[in-house]
PDB file of N, CA and C in Angstrom:
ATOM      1  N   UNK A   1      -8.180  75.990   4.697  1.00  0.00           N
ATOM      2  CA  UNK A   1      -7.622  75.410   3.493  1.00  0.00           C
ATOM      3  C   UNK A   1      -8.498  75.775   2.293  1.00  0.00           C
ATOM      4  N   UNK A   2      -7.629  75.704   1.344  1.00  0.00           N
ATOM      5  CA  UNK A   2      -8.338  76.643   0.429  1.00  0.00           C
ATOM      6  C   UNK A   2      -8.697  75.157  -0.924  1.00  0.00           C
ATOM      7  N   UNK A   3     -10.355  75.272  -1.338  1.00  0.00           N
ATOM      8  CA  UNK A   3     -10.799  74.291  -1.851  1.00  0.00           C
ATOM      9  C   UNK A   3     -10.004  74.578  -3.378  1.00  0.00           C
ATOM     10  N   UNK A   4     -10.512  73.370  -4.082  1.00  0.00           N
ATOM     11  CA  UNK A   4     -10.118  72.720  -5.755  1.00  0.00           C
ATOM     12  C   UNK A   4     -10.968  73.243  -6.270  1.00  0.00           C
ATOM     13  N   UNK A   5     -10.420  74.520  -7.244  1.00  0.00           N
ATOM     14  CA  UNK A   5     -11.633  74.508  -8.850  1.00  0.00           C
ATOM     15  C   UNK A   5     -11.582  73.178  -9.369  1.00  0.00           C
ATOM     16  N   UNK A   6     -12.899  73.185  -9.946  1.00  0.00           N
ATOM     17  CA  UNK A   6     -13.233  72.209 -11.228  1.00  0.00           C
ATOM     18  C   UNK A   6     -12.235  71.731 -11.695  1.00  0.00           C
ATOM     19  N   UNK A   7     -11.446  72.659 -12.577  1.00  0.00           N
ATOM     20  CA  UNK A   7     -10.553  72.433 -13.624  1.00  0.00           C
ATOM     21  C   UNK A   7      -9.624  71.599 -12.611  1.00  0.00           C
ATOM     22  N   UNK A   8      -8.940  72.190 -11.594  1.00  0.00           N
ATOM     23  CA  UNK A   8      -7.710  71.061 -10.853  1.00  0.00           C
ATOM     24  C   UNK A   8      -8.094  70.050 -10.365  1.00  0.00           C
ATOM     25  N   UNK A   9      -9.232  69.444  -9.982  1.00  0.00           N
ATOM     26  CA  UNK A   9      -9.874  68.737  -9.546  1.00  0.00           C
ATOM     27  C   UNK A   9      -9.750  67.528 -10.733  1.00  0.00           C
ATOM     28  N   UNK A  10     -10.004  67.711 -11.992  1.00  0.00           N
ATOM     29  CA  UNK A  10     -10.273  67.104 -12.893  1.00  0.00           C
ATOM     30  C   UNK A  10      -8.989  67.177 -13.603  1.00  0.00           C
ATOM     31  N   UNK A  11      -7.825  68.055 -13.260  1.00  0.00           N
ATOM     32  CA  UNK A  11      -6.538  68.109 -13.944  1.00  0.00           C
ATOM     33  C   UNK A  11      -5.620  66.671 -12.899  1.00  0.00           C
ATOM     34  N   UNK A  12      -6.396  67.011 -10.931  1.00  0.00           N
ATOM     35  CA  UNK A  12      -5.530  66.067 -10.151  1.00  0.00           C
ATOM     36  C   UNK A  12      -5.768  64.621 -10.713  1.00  0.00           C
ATOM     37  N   UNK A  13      -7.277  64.346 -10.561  1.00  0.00           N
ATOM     38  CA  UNK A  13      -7.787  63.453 -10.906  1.00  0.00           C
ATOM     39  C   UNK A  13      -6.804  62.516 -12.419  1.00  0.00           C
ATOM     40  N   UNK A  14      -7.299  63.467 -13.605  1.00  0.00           N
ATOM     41  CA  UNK A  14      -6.178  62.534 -14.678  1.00  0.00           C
ATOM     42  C   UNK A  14      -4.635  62.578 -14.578  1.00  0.00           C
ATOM     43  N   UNK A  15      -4.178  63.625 -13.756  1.00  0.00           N
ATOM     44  CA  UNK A  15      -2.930  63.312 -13.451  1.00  0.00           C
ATOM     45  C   UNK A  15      -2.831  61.941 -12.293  1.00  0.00           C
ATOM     46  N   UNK A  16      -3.724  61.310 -11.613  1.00  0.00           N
ATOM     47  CA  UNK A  16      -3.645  60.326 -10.817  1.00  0.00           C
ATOM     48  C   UNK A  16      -3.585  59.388 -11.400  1.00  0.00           C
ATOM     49  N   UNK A  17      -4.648  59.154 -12.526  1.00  0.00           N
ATOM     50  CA  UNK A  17      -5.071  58.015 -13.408  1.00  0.00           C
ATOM     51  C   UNK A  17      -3.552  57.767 -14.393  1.00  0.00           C
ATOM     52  N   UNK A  18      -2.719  58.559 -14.630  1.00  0.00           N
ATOM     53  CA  UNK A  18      -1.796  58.664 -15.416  1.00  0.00           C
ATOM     54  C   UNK A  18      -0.279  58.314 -15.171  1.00  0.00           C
ATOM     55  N   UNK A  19      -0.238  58.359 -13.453  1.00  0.00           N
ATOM     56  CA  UNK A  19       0.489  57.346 -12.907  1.00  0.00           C
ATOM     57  C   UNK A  19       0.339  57.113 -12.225  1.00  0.00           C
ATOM     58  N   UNK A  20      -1.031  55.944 -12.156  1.00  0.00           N
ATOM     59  CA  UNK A  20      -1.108  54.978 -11.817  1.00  0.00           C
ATOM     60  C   UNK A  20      -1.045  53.948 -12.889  1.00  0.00           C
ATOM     61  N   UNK A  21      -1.242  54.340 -13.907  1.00  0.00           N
ATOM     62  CA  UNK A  21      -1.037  53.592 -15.301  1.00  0.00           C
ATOM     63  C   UNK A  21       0.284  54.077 -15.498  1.00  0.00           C
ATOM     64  N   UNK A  22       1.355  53.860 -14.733  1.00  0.00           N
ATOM     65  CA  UNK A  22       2.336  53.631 -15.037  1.00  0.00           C
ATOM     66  C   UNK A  22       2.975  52.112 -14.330  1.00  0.00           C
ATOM     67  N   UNK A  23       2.291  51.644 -13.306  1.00  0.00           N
ATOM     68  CA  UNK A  23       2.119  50.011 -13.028  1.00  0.00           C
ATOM     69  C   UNK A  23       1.820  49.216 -13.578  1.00  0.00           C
ATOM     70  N   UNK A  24       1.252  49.407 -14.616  1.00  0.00           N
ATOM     71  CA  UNK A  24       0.800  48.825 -15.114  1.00  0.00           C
ATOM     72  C   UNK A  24       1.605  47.905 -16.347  1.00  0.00           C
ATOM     73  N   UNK A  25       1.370  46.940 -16.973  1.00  0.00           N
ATOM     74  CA  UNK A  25       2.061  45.867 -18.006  1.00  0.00           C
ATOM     75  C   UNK A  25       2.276  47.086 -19.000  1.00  0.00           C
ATOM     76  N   UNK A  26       3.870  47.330 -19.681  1.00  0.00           N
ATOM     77  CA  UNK A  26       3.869  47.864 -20.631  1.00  0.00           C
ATOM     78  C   UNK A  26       2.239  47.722 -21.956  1.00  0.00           C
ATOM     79  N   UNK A  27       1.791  46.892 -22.144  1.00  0.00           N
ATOM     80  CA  UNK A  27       1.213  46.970 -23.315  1.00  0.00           C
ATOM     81  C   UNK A  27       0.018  47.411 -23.124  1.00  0.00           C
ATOM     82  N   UNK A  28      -0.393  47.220 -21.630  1.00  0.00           N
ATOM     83  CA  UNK A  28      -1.977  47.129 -21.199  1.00  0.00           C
ATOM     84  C   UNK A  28      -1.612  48.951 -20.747  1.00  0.00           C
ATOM     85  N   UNK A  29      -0.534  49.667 -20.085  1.00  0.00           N
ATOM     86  CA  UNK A  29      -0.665  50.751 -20.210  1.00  0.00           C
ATOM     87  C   UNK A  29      -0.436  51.787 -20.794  1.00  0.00           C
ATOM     88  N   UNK A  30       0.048  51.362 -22.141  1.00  0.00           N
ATOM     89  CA  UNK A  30      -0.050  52.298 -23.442  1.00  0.00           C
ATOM     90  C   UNK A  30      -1.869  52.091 -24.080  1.00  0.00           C
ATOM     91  N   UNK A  31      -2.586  51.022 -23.684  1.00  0.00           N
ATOM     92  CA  UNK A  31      -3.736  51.321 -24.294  1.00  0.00           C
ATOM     93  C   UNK A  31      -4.420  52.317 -23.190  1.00  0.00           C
ATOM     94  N   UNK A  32      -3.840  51.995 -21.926  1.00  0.00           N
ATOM     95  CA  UNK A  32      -4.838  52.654 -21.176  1.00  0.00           C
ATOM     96  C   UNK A  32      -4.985  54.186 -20.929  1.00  0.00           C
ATOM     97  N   UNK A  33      -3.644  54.626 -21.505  1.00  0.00           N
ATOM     98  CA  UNK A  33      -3.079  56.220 -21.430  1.00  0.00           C
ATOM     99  C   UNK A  33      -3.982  56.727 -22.489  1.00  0.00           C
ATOM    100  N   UNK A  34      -3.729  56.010 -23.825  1.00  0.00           N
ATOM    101  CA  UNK A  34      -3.949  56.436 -24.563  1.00  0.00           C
ATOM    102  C   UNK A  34      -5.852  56.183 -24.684  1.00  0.00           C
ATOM    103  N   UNK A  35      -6.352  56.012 -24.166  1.00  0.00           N
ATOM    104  CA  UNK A  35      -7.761  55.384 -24.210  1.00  0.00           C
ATOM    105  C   UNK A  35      -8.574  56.829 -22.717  1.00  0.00           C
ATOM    106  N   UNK A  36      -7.795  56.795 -21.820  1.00  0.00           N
ATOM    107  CA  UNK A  36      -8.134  58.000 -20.780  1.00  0.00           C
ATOM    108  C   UNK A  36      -7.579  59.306 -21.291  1.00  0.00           C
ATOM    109  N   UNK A  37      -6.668  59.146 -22.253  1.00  0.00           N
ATOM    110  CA  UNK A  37      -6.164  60.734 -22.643  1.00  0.00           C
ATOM    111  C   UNK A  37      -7.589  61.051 -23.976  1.00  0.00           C
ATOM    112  N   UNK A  38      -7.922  60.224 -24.805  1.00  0.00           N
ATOM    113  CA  UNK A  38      -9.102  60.669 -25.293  1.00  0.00           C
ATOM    114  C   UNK A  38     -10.539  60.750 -24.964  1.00  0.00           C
ATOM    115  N   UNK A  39     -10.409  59.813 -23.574  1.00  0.00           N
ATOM    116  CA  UNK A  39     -11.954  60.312 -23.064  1.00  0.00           C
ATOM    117  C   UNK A  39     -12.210  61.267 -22.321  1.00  0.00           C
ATOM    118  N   UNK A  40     -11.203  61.989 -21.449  1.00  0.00           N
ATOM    119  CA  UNK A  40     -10.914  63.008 -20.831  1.00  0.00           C
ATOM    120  C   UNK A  40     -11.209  64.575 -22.386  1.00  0.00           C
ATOM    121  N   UNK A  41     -10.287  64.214 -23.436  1.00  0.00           N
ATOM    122  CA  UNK A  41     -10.193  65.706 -24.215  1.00  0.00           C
ATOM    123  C   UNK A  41     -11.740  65.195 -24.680  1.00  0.00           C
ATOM    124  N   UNK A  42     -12.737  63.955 -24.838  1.00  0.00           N
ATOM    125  CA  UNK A  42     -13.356  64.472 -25.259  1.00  0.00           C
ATOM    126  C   UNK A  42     -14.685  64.895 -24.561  1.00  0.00           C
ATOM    127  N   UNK A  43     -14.372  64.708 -22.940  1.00  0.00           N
ATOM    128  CA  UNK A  43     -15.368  65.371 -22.210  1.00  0.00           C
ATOM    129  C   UNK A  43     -15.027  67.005 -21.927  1.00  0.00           C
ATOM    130  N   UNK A  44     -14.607  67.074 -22.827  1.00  0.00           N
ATOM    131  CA  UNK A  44     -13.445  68.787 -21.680  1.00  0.00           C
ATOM    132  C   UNK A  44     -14.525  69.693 -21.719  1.00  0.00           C
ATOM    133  N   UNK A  45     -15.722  69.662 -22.659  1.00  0.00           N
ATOM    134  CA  UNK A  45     -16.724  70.653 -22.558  1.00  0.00           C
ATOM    135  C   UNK A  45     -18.420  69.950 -22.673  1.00  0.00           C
ATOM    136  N   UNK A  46     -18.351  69.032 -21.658  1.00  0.00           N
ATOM    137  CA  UNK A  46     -19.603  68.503 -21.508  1.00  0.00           C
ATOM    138  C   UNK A  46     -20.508  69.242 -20.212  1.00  0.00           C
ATOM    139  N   UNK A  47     -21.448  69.003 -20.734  1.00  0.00           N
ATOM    140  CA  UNK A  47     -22.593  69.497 -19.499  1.00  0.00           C
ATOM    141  C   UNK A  47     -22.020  69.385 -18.247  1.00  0.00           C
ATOM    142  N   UNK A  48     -23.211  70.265 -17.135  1.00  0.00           N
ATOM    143  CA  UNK A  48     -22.022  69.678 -15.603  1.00  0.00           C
ATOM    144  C   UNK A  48     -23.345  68.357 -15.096  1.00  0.00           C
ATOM    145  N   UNK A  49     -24.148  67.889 -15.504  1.00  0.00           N
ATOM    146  CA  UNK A  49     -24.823  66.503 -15.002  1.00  0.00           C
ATOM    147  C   UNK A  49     -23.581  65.124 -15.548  1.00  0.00           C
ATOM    148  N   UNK A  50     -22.996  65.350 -16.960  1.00  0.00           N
ATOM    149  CA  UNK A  50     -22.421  64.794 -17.402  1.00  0.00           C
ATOM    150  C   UNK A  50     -20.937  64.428 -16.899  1.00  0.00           C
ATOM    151  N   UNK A  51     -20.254  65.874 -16.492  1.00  0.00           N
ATOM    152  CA  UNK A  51     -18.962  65.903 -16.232  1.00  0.00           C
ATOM    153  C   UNK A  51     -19.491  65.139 -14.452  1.00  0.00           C
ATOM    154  N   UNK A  52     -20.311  65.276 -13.646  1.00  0.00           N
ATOM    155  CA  UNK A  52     -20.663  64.775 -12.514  1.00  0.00           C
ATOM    156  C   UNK A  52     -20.502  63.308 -12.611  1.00  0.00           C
ATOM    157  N   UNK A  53     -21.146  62.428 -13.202  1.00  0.00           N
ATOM    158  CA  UNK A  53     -21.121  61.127 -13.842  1.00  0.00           C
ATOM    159  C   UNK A  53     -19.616  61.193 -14.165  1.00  0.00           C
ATOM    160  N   UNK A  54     -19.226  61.378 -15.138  1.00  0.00           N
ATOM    161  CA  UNK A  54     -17.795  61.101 -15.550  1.00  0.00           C
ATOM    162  C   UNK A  54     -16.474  61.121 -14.617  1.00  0.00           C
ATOM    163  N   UNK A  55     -16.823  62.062 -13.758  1.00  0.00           N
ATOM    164  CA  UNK A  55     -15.423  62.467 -12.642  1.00  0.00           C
ATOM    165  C   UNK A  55     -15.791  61.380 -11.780  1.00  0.00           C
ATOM    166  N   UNK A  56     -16.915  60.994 -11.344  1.00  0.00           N
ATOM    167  CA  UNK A  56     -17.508  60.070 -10.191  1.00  0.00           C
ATOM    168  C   UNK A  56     -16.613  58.624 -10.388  1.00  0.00           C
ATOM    169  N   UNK A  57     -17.209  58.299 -12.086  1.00  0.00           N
ATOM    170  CA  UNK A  57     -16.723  56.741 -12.794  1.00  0.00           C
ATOM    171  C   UNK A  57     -14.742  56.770 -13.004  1.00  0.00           C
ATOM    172  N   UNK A  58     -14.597  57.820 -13.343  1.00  0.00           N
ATOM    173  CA  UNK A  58     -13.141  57.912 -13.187  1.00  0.00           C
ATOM    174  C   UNK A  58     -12.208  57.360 -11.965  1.00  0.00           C
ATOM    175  N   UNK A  59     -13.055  58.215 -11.201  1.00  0.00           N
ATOM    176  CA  UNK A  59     -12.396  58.359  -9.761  1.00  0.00           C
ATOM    177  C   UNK A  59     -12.648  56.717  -9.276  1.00  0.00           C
ATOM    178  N   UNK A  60     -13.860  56.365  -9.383  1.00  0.00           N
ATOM    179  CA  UNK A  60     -14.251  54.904  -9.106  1.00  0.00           C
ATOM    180  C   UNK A  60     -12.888  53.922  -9.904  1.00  0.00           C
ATOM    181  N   UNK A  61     -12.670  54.355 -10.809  1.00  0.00           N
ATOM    182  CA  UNK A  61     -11.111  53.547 -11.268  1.00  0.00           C
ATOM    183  C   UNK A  61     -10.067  53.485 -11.027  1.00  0.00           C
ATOM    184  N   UNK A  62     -10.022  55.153 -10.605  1.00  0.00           N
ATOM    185  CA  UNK A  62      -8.582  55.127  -9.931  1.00  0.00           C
ATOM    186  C   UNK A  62      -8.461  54.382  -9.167  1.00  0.00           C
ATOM    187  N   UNK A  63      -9.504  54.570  -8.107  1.00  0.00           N
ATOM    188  CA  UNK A  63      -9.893  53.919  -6.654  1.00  0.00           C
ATOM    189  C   UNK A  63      -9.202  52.247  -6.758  1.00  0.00           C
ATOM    190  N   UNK A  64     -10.368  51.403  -7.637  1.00  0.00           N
ATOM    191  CA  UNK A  64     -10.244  50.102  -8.092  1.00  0.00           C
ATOM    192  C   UNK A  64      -8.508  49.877  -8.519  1.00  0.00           C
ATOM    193  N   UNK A  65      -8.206  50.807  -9.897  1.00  0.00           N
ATOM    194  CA  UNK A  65      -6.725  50.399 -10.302  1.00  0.00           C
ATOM    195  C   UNK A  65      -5.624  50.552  -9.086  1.00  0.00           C
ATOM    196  N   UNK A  66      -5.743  51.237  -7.920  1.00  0.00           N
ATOM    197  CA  UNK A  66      -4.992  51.928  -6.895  1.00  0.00           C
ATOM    198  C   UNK A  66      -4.892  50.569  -6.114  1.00  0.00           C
ATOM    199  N   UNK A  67      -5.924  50.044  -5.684  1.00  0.00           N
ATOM    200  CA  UNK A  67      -5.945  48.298  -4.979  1.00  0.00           C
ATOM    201  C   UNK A  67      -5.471  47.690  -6.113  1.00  0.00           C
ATOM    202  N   UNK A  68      -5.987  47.509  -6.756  1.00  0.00           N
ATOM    203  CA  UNK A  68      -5.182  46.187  -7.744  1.00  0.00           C
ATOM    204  C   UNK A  68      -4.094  46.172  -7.948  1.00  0.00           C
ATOM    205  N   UNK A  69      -3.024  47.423  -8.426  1.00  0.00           N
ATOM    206  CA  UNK A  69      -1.856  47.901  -8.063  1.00  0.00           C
ATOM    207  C   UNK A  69      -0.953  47.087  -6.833  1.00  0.00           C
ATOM    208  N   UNK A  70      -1.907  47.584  -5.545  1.00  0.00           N
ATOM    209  CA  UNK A  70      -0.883  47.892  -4.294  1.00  0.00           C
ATOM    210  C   UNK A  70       0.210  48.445  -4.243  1.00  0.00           C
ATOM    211  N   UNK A  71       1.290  48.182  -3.615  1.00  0.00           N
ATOM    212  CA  UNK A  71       2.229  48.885  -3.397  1.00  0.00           C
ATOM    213  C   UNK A  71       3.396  49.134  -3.983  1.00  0.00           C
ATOM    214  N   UNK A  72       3.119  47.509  -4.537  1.00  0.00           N
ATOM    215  CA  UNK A  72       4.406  47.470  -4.975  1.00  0.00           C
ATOM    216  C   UNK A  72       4.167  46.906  -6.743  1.00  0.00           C
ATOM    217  N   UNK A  73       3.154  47.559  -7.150  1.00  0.00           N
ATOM    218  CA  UNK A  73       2.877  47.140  -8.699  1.00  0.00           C
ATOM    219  C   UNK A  73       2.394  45.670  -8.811  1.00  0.00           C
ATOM    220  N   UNK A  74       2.021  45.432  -9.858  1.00  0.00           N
ATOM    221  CA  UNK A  74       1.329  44.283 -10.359  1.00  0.00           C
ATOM    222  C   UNK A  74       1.992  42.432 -10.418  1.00  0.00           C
ATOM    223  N   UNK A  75       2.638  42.914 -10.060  1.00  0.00           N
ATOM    224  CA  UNK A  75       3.517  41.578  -9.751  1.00  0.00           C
ATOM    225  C   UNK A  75       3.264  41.333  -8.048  1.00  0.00           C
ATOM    226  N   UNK A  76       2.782  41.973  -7.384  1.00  0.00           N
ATOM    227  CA  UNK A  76       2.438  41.746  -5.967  1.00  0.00           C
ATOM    228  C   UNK A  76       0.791  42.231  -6.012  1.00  0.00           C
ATOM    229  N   UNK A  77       0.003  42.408  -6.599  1.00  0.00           N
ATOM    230  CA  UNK A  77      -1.366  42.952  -6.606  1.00  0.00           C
ATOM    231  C   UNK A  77      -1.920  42.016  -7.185  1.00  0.00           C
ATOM    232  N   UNK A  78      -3.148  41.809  -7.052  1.00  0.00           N
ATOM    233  CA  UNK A  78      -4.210  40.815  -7.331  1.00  0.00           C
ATOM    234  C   UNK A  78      -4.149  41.059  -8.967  1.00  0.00           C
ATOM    235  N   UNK A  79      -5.013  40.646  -9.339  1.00  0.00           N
ATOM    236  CA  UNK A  79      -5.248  40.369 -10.901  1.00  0.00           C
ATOM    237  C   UNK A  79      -5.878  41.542 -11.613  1.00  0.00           C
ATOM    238  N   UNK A  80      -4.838  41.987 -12.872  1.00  0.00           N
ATOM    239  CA  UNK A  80      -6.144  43.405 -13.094  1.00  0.00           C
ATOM    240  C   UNK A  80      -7.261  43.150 -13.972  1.00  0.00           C
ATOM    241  N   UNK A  81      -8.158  43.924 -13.845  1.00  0.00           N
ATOM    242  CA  UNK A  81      -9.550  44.086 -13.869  1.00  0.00           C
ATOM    243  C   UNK A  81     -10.475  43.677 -13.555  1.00  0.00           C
ATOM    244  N   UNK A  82     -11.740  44.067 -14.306  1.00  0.00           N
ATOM    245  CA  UNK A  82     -13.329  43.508 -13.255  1.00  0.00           C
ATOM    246  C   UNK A  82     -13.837  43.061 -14.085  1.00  0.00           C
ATOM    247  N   UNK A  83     -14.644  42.056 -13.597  1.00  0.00           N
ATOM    248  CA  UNK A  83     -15.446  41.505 -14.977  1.00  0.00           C
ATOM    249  C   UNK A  83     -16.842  41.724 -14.719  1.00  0.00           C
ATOM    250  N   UNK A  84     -17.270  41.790 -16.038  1.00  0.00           N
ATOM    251  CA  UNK A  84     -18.573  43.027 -16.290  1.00  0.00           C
ATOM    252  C   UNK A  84     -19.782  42.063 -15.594  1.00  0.00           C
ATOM    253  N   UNK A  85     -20.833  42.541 -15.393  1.00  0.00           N
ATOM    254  CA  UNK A  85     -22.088  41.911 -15.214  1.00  0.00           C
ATOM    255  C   UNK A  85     -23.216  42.360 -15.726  1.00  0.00           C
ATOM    256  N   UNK A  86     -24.028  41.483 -16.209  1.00  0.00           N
ATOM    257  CA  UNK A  86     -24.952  41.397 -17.530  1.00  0.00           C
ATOM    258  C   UNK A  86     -25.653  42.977 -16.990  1.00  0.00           C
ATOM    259  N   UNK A  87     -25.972  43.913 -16.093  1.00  0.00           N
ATOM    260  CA  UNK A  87     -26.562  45.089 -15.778  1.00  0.00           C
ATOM    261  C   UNK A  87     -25.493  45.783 -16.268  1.00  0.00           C
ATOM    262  N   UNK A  88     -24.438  45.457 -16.274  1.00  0.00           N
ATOM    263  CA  UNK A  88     -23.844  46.639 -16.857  1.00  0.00           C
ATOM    264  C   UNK A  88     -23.944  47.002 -18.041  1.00  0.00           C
ATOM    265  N   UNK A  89     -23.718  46.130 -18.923  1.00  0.00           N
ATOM    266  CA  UNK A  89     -23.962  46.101 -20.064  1.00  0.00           C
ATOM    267  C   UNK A  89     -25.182  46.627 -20.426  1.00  0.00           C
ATOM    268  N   UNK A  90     -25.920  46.590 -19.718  1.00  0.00           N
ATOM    269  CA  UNK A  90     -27.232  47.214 -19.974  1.00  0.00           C
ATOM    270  C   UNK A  90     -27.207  48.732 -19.870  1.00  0.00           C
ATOM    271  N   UNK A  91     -26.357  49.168 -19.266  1.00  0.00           N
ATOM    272  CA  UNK A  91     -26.288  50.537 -19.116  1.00  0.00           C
ATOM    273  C   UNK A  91     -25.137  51.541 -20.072  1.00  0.00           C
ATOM    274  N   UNK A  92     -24.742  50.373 -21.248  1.00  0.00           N
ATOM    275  CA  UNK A  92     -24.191  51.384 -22.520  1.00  0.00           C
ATOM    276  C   UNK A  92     -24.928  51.581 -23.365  1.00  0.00           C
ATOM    277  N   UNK A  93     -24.437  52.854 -23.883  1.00  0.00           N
ATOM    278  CA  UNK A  93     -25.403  52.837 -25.366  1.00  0.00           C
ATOM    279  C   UNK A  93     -24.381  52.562 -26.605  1.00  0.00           C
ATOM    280  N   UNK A  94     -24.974  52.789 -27.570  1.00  0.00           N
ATOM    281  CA  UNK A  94     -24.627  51.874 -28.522  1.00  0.00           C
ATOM    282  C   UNK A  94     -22.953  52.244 -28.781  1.00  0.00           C
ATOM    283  N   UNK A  95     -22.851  53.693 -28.889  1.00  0.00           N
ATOM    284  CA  UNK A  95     -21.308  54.193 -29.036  1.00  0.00           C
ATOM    285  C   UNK A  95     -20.502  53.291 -27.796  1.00  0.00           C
ATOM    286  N   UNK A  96     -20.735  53.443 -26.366  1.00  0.00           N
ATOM    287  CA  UNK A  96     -20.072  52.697 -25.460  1.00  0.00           C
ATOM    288  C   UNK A  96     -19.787  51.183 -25.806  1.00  0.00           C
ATOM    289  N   UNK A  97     -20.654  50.383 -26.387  1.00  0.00           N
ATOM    290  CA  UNK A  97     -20.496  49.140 -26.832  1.00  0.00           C
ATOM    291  C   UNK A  97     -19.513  48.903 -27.840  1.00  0.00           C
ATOM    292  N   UNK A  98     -19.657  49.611 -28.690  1.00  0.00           N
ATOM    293  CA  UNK A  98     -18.664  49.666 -29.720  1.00  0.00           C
ATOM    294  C   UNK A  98     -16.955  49.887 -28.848  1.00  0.00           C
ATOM    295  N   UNK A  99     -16.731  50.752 -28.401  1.00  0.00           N
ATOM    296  CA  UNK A  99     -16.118  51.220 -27.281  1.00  0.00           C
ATOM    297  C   UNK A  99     -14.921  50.503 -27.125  1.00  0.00           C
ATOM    298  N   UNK A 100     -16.084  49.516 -26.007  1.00  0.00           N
ATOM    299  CA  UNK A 100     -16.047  48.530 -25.205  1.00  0.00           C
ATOM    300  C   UNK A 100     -15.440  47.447 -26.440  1.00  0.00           C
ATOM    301  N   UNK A 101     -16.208  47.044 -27.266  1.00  0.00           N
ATOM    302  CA  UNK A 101     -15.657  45.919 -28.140  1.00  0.00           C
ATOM    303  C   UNK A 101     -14.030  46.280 -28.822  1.00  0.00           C
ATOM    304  N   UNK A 102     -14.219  47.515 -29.141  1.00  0.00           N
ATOM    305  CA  UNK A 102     -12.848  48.222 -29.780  1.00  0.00           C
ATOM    306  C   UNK A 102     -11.679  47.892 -28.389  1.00  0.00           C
ATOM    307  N   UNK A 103     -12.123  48.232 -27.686  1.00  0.00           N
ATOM    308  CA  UNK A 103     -10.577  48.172 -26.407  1.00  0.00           C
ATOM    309  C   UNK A 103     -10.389  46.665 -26.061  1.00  0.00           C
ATOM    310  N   UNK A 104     -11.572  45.375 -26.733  1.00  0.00           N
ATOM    311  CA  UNK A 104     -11.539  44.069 -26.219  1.00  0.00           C
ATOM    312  C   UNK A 104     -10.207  43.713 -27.618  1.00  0.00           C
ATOM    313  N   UNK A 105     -10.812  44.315 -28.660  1.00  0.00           N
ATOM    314  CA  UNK A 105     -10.104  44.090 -29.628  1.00  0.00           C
ATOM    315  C   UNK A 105      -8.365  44.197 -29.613  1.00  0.00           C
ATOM    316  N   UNK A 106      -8.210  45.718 -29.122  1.00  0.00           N
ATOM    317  CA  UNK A 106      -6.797  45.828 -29.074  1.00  0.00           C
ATOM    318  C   UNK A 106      -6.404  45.769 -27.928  1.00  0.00           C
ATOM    319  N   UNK A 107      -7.071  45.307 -26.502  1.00  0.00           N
ATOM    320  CA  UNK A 107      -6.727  44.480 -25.795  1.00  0.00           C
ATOM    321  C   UNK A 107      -5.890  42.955 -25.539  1.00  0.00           C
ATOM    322  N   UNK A 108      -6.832  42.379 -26.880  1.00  0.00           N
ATOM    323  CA  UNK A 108      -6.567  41.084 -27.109  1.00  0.00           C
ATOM    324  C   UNK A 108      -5.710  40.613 -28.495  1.00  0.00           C
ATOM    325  N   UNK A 109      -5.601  41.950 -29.096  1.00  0.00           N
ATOM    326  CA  UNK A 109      -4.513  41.630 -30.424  1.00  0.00           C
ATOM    327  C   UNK A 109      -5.806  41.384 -31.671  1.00  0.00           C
ATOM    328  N   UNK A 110      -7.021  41.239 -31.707  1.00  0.00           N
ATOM    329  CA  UNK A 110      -7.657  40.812 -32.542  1.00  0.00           C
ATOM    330  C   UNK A 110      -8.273  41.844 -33.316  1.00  0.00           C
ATOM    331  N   UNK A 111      -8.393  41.411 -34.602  1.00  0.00           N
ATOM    332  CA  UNK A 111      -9.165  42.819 -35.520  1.00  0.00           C
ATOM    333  C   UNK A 111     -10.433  42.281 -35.972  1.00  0.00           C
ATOM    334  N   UNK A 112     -11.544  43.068 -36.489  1.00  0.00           N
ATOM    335  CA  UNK A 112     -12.645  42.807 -37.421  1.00  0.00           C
ATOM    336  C   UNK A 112     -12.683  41.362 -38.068  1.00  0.00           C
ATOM    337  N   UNK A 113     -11.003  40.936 -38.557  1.00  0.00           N
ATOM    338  CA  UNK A 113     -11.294  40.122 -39.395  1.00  0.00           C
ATOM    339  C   UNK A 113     -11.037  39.278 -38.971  1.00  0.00           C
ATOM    340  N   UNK A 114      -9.900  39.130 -37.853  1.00  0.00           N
ATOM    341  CA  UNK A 114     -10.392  37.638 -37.111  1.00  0.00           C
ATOM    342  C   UNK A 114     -11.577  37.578 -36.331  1.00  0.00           C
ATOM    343  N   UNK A 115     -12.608  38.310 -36.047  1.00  0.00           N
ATOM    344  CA  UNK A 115     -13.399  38.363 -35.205  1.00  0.00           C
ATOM    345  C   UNK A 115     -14.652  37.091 -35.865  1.00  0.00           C
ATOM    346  N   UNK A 116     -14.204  38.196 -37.283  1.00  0.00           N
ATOM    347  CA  UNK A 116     -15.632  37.483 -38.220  1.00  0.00           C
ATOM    348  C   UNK A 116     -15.403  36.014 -38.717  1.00  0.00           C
ATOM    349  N   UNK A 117     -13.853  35.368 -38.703  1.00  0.00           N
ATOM    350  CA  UNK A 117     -13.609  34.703 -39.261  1.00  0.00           C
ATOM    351  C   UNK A 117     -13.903  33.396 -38.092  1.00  0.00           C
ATOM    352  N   UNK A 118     -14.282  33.742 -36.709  1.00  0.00           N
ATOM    353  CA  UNK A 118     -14.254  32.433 -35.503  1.00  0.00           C
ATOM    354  C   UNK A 118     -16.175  32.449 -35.719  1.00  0.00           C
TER     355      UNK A 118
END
């Protein structure tokens, strides 16, 4: 059997992530398409220590979103997502935090200015 270049490997990979986010709650998987379709174009020419890390954490999601899913979509699957633990957090840098706060934001409907205003 004949092995996966890079490129298909990382083409199967976001084609997996892409429907499997199709189980997902209309609203939660328009952020999520649109949130993996720009972290994907903007790794497309990163180092290979980097792209190693990145395909690893990907795949670790699919993995995770693929159970939470099950079989029959989210109405029969456990609850989606994971909730963070204080080490993790330790392991963004400052752009990831921001990130992270930006996807809590339009996750949750909230902007800058209600943020500042609670």
């Amino acid at each position: 059997m004949m092995s996966l270049s890079h490129v298909q490997r990382v083409r199967m990979l976001y084609k997996t992530i892409l429907r499997l986010h199709r189980g997902l709650p209309t609203e939660i998987q328009v952020l999520g398409t649109e949130y993996v379709r720009d972290e994907f174009r903007r790794h497309k020419n990163c180092d290979e220590a980097t792209a190693i890390i990145f395909l690893n954490e990907w795949a670790q999601y699919a993995i995770m979103l693929h159970k939470q899913l099950g079989l029959k979509g989210p109405h029969t699957a456990k609850p989606l997502g994971k909730q963070l633990k204080e080490e993790d957090f330790n392991k963004f840098n400052e752009e990831q935090m921001y990130q992270l706060y930006e996807l809590m934001n339009a996750a949750t409907g909230k902007t800058d200015k209600d943020t500042k205003d609670t």
